[in-house]
N, C-alpha and C. Protein backbone atom coordinates (compact mmCIF):
# COMPACT_ATOMS: atom_id res chain seq x y z
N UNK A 1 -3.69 79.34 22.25
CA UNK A 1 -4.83 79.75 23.05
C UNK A 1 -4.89 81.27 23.11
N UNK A 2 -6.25 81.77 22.86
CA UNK A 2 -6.38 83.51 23.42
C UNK A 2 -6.57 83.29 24.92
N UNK A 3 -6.57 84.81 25.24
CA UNK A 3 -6.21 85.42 26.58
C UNK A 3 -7.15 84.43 27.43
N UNK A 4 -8.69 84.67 26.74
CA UNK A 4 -9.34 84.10 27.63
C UNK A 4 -9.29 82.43 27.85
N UNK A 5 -8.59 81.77 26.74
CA UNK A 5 -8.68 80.08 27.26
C UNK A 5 -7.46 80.29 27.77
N UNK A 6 -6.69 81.22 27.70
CA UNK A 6 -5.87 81.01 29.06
C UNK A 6 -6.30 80.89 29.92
N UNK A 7 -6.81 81.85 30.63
CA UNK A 7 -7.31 82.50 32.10
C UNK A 7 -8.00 81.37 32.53
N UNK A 8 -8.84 81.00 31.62
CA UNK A 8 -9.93 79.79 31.92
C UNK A 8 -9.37 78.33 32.12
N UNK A 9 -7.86 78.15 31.67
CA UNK A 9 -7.65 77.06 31.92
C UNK A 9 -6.85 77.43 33.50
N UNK A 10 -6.32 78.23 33.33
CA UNK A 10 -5.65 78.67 35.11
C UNK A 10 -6.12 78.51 35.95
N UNK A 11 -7.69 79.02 35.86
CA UNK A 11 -8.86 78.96 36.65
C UNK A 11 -9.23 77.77 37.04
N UNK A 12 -9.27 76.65 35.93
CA UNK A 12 -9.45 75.57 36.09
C UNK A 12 -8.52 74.54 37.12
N UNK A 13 -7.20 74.85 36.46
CA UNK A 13 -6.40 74.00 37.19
C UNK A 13 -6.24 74.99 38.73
N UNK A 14 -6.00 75.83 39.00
CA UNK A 14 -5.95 76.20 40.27
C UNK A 14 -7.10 75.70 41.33
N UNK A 15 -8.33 75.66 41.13
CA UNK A 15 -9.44 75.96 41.35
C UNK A 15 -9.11 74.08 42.00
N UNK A 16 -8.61 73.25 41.25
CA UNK A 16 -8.19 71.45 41.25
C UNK A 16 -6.87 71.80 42.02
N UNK A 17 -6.49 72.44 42.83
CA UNK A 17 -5.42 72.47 43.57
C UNK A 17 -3.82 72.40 43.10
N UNK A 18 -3.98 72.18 41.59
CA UNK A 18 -2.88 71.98 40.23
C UNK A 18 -2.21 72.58 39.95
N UNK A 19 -1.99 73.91 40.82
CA UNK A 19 -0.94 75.42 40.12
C UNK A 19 0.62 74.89 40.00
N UNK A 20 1.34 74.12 40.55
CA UNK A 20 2.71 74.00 39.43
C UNK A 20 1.98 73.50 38.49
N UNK A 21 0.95 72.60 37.54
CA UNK A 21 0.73 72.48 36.93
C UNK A 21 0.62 73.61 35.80
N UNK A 22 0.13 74.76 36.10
CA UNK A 22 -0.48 75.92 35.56
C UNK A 22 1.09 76.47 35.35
N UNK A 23 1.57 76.42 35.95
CA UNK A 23 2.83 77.15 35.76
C UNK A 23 3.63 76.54 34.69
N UNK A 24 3.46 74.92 35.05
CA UNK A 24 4.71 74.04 33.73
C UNK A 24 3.62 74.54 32.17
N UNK A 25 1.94 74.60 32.30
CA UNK A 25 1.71 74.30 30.68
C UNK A 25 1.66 76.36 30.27
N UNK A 26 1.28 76.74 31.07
CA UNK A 26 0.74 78.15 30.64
C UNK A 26 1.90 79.39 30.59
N UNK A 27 2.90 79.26 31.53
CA UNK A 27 3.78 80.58 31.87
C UNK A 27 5.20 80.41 30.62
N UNK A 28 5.14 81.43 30.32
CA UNK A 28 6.80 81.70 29.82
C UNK A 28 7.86 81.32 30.24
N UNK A 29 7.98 81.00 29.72
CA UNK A 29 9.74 80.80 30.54
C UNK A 29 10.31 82.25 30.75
N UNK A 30 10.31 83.21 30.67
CA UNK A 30 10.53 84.60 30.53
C UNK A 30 9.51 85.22 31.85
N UNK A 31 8.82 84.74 32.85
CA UNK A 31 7.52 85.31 32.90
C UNK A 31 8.12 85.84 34.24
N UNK A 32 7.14 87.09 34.54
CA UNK A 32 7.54 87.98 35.96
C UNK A 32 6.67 88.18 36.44
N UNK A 33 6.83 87.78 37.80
CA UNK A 33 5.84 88.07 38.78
C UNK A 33 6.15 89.21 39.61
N UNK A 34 5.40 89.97 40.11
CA UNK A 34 5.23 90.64 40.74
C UNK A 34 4.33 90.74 41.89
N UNK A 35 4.94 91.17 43.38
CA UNK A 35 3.50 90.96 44.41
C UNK A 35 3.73 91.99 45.13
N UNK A 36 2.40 92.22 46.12
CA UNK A 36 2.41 94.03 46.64
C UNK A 36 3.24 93.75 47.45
N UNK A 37 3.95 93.12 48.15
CA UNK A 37 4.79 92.68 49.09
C UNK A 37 5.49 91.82 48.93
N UNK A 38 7.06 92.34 49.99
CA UNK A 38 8.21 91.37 49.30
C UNK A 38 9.03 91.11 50.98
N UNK A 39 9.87 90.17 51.26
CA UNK A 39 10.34 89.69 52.04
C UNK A 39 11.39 89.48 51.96
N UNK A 40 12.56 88.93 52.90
CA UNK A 40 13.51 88.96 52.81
C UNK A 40 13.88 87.74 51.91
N UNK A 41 13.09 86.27 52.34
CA UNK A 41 12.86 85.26 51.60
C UNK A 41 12.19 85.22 50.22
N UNK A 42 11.11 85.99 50.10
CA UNK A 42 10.59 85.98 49.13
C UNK A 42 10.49 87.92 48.20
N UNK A 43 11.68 87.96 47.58
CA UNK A 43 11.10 89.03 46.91
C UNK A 43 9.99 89.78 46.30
N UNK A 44 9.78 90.54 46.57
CA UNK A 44 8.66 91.47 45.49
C UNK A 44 8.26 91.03 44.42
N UNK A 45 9.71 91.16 43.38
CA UNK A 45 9.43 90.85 42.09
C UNK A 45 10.56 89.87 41.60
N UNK A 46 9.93 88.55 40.55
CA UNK A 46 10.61 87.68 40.23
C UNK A 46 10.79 87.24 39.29
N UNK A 47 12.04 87.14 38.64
CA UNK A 47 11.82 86.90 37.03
C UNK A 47 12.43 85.26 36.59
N UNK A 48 11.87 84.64 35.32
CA UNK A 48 12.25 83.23 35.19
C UNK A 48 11.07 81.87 36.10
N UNK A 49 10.98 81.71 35.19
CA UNK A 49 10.10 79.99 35.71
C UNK A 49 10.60 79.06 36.65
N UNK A 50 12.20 79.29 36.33
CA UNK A 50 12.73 78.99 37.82
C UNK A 50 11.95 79.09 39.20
N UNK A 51 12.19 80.53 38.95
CA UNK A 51 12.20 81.58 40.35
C UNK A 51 10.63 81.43 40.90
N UNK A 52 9.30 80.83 39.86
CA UNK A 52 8.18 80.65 39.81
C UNK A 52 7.93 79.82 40.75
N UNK A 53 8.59 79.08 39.93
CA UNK A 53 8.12 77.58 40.52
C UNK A 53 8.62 77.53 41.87
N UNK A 54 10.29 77.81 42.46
CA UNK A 54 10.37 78.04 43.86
C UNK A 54 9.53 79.11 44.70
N UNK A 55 8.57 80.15 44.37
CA UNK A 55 7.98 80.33 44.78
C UNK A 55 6.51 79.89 45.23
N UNK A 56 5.97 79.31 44.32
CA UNK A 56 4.94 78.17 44.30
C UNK A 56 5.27 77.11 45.61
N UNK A 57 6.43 76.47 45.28
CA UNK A 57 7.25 75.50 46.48
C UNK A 57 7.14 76.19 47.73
N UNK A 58 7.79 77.35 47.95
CA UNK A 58 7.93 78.44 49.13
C UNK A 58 6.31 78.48 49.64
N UNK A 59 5.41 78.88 49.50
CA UNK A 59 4.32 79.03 49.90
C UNK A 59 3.44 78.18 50.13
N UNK A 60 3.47 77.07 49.20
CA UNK A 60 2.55 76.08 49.49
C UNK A 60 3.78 74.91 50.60
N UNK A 61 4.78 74.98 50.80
CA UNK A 61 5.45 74.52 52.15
C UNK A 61 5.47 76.08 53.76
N UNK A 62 4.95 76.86 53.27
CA UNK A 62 5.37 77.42 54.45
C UNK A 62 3.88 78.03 55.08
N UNK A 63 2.65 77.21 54.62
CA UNK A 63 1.34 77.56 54.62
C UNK A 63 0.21 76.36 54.63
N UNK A 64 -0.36 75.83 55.88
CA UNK A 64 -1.10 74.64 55.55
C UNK A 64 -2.91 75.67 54.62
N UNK A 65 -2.94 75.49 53.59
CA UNK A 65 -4.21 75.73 52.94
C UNK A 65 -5.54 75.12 53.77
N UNK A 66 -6.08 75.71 54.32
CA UNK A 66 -7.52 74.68 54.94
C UNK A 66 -8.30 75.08 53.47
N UNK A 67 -8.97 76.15 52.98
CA UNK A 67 -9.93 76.19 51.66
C UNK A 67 -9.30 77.13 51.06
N UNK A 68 -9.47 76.99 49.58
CA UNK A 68 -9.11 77.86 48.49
C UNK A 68 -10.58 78.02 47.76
N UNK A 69 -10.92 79.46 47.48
CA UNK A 69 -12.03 79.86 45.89
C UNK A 69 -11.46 80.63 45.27
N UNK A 70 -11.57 79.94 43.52
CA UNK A 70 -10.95 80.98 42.97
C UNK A 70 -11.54 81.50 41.71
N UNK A 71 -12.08 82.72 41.72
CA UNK A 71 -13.13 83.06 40.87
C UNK A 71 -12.94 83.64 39.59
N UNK A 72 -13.06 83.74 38.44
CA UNK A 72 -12.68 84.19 36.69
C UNK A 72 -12.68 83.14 35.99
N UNK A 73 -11.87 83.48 34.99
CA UNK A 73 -11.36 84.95 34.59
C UNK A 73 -12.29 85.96 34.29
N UNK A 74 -11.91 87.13 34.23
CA UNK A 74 -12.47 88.21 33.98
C UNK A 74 -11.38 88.56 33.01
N UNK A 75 -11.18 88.55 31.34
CA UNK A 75 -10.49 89.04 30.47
C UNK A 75 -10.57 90.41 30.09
N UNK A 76 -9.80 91.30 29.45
CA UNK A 76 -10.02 92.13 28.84
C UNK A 76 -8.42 92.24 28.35
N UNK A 77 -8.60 92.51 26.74
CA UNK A 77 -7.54 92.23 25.88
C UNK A 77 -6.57 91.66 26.00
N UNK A 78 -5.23 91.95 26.52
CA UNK A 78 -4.29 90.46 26.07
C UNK A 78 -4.16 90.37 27.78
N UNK A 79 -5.03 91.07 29.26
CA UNK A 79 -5.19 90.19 30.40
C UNK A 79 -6.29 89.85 30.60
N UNK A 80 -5.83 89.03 31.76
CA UNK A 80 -7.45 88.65 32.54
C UNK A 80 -6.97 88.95 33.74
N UNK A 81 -8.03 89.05 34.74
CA UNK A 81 -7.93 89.12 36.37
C UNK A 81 -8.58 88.05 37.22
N UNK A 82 -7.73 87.10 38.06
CA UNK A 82 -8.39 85.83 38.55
C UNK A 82 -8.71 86.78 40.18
N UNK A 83 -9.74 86.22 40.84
CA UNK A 83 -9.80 86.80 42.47
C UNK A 83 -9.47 85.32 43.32
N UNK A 84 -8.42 85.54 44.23
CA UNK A 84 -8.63 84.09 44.93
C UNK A 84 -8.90 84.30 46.33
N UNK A 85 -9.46 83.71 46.91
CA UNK A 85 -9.66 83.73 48.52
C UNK A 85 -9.11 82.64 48.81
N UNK A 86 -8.64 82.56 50.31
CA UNK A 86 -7.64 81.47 50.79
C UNK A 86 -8.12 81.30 52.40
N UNK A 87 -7.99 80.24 53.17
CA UNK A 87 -8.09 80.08 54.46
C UNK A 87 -6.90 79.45 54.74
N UNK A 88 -5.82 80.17 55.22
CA UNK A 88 -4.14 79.17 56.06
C UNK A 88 -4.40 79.64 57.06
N UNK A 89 -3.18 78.71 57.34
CA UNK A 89 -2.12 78.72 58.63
C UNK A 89 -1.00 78.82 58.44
N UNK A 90 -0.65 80.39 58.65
CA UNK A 90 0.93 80.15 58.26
C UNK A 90 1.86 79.73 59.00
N UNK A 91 2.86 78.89 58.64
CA UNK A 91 3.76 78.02 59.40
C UNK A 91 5.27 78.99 60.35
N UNK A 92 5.10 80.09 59.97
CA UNK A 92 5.93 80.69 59.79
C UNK A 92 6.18 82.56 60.17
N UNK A 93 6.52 83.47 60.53
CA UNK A 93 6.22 85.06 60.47
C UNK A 93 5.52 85.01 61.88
N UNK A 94 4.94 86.19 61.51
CA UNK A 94 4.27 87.05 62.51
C UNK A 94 2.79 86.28 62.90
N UNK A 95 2.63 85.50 61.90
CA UNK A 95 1.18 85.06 61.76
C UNK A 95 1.30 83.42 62.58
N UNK A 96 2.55 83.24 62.24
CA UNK A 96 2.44 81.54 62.52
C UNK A 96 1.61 81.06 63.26
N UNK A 97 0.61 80.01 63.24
CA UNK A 97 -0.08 79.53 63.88
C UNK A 97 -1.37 79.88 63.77
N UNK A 98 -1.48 81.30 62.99
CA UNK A 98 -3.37 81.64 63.44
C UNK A 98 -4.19 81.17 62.36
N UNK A 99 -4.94 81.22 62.18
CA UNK A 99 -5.85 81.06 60.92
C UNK A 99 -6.06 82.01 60.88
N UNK A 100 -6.12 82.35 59.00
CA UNK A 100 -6.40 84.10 59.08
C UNK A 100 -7.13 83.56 57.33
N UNK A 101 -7.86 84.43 57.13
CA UNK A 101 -8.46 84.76 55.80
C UNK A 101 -7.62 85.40 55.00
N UNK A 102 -7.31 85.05 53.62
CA UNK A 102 -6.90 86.34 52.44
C UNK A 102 -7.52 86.20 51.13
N UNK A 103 -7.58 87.38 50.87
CA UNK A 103 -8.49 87.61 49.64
C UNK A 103 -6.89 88.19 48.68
N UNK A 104 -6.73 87.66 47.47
CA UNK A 104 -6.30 88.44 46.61
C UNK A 104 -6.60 88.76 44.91
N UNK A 105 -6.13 89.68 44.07
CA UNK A 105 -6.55 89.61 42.83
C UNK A 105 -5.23 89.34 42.09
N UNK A 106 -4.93 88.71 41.22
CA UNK A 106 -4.09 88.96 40.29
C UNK A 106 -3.93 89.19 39.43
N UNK A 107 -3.43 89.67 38.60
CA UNK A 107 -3.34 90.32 36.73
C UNK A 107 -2.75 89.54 36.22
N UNK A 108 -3.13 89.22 34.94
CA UNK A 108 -2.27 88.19 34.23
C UNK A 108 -1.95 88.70 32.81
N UNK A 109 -1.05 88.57 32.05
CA UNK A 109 -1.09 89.50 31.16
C UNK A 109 -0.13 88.71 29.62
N UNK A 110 -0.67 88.05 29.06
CA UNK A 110 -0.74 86.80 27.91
C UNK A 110 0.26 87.22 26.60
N UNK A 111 0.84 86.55 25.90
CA UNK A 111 1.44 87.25 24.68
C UNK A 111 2.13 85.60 24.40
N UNK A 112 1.71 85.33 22.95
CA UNK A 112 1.77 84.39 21.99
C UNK A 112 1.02 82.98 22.85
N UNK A 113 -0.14 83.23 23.54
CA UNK A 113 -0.73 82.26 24.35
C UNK A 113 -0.11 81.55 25.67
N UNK A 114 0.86 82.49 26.30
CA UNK A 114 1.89 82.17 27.61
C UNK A 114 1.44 83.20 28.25
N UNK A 115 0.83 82.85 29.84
CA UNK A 115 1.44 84.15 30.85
C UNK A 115 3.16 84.43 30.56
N UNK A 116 3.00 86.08 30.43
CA UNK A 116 4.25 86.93 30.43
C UNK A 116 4.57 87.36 31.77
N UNK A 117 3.67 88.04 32.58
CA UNK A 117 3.41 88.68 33.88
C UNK A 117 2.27 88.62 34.66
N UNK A 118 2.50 88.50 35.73
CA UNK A 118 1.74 88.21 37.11
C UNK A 118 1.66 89.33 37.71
N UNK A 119 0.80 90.08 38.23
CA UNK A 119 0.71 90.44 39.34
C UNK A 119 -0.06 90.88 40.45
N UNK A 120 0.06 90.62 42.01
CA UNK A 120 -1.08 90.29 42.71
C UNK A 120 -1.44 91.71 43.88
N UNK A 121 -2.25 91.57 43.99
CA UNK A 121 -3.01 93.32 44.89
C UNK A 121 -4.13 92.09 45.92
N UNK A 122 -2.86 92.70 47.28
CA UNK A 122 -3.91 92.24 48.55
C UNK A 122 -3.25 92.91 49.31
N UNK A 123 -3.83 93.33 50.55
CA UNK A 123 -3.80 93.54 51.54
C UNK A 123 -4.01 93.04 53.28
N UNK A 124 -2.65 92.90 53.75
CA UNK A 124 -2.69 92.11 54.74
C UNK A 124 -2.79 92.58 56.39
C-alpha cells in the first residue's frame, strides 16, 4: 500500500471504532509513537507494537468514549495527518468524572507500506 491507502485505511478502521485493529494490520513492529504529553503511566514516547498496543488498552480502559470523528487523511509524501475529535469521561486524573471535549492531530509517517511513527499535537 502507498502512504495514502494507508492513511485511508486507518481512517477507515478508526472511524468503525477498530484501532487495535489498525495497529495489528498497518504499524511496524518497529513503530514509535510519540505524544505532546507524557505521564507517569503513560510515557511521552514509545517504542515497539508491544508498547502500542498497551497503550491503545491503557486509554480505551481508563476513558469511557461517548463520540469519536475522525477526519483524513490528508497525505503528503511518505505522511499523512488524521484530525480526531473525541467526547470522554475520564475514569481517572484530574479530570475524572467530567466530560470534556478533545480535539487532536496526528502524523503518521509510512515506509515499505507500515506506519513507522506516530505522532500526536493537542492541547489540554
Amino acid at each position: 500500500m502507498d502512504t495514502k491507502q494507508v492513511g485511508e485505511k486507518l481512517v477507515s478502521l478508526c472511524q468503525k471504532g477498530r484501532n487495535l485493529e489498525a495497529i495489528e494490520s498497518l504499524y511496524s513492529p518497529d513503530i514509535v509513537s510519540v505524544e505532546a504529553m507524557g505521564s507517569p503511566e503513560m510515557p511521552a514516547e514509545m517504542r515497539g507494537i508491544d508498547k502500542i498496543r498497551g497503550k491503545n488498552k491503557w486509554w480505551m480502559e481508563n476513558n469511557d468514549v461517548h463520540s469519536s470523528k475522525v477526519d483524513g487523511p490528508f497525505p503528503h509524501n511518505d505522511r499523512f495527518a488524521v484530525k480526531f475529535s473525541y467526547e470522554i469521561t475520564p475514569k481517572t486524573g484530574p479530570m475524572k468524572g467530567k466530560r470534556v471535549g478533545m480535539d487532536e492531530v496526528g502524523i503518521y509517517t509510512v515506509k515499505n507500506g507500515k506506519i513507522v511513527r506516530e505522532e500526536f499535537f493537542y492541547s489540554m
